[in-house]
N, C-alpha and C. Protein backbone atom coordinates (compact mmCIF):
# COMPACT_ATOMS: atom_id res chain seq x y z
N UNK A 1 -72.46 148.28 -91.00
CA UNK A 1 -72.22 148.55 -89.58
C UNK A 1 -71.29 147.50 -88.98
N UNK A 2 -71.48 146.40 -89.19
CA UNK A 2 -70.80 145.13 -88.72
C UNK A 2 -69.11 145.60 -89.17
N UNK A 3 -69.00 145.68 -90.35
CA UNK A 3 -67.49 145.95 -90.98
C UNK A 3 -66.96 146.76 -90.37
N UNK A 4 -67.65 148.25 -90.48
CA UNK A 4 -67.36 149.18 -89.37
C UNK A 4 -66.63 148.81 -87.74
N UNK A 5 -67.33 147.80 -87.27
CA UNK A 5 -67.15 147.18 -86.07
C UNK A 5 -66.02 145.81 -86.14
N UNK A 6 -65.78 145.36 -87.10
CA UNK A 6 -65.05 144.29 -87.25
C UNK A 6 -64.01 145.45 -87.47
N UNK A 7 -63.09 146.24 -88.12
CA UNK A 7 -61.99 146.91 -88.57
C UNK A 7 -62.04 147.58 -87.28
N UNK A 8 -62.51 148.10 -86.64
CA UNK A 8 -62.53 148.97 -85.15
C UNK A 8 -61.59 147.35 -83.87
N UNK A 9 -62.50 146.71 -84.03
CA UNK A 9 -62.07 145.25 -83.13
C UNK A 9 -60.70 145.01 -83.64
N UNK A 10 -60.11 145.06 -85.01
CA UNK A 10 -59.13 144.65 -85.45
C UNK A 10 -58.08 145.47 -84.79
N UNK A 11 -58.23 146.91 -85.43
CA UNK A 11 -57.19 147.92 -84.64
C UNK A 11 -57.29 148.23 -83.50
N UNK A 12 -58.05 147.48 -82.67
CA UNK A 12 -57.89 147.89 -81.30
C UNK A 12 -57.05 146.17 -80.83
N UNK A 13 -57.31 145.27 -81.63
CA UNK A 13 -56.30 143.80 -81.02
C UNK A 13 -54.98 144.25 -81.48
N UNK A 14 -54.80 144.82 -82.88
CA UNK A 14 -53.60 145.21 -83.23
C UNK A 14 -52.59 146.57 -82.60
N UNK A 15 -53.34 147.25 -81.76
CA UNK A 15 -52.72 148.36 -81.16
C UNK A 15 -52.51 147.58 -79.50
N UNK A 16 -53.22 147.41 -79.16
CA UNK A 16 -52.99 146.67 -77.84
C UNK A 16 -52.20 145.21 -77.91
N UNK A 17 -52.04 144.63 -79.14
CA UNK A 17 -50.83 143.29 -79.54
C UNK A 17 -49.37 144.62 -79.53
N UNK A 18 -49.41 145.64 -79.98
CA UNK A 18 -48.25 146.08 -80.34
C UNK A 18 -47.94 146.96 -78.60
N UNK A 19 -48.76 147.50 -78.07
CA UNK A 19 -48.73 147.96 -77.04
C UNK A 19 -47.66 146.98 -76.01
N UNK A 20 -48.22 146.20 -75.88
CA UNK A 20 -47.72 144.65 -75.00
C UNK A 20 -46.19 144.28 -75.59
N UNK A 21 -46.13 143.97 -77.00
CA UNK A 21 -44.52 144.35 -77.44
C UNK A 21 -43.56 145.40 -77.07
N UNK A 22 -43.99 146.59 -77.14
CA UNK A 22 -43.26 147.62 -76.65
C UNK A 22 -42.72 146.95 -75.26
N UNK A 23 -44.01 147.06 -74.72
CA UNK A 23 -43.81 146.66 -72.99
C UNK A 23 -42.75 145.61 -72.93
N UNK A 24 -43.33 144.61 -73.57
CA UNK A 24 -42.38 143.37 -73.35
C UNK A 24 -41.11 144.01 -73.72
N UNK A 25 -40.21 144.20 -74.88
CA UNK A 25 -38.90 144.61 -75.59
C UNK A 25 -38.18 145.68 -74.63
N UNK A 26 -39.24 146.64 -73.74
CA UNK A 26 -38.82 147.96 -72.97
C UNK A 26 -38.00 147.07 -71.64
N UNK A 27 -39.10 145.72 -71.06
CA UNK A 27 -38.60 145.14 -69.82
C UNK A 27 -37.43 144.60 -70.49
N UNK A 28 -37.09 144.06 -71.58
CA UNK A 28 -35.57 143.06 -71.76
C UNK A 28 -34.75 143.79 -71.54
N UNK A 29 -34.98 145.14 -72.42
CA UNK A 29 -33.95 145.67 -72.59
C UNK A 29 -33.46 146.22 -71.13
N UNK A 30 -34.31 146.47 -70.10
CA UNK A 30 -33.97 146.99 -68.64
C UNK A 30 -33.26 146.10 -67.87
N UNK A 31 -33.97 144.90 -68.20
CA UNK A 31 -32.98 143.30 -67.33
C UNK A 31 -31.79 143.21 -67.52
N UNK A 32 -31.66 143.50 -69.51
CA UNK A 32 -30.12 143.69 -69.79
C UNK A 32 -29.42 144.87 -68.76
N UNK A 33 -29.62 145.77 -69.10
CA UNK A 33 -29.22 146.90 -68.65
C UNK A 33 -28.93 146.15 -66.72
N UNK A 34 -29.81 146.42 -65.77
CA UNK A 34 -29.11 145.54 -64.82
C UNK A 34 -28.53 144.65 -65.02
């Protein structure tokens, strides 16, 4: 059960770490753009 819950915790830091990249890379590229 624990493992279960440790790999769940993982892909949810790793989807929401990559989420926040998008975000971040989407704003540069807009700053550029202005």
């Amino acid at each position: 059960m624990s493992v279960v819950l440790r790999i769940c915790s993982l892909l949810f830091v790793l989807t929401s770490y990559r989420c926040e990249h998008i975000m971040l890379t989407v704003m540069f590229k807009l700053k550029i753009c202005l």
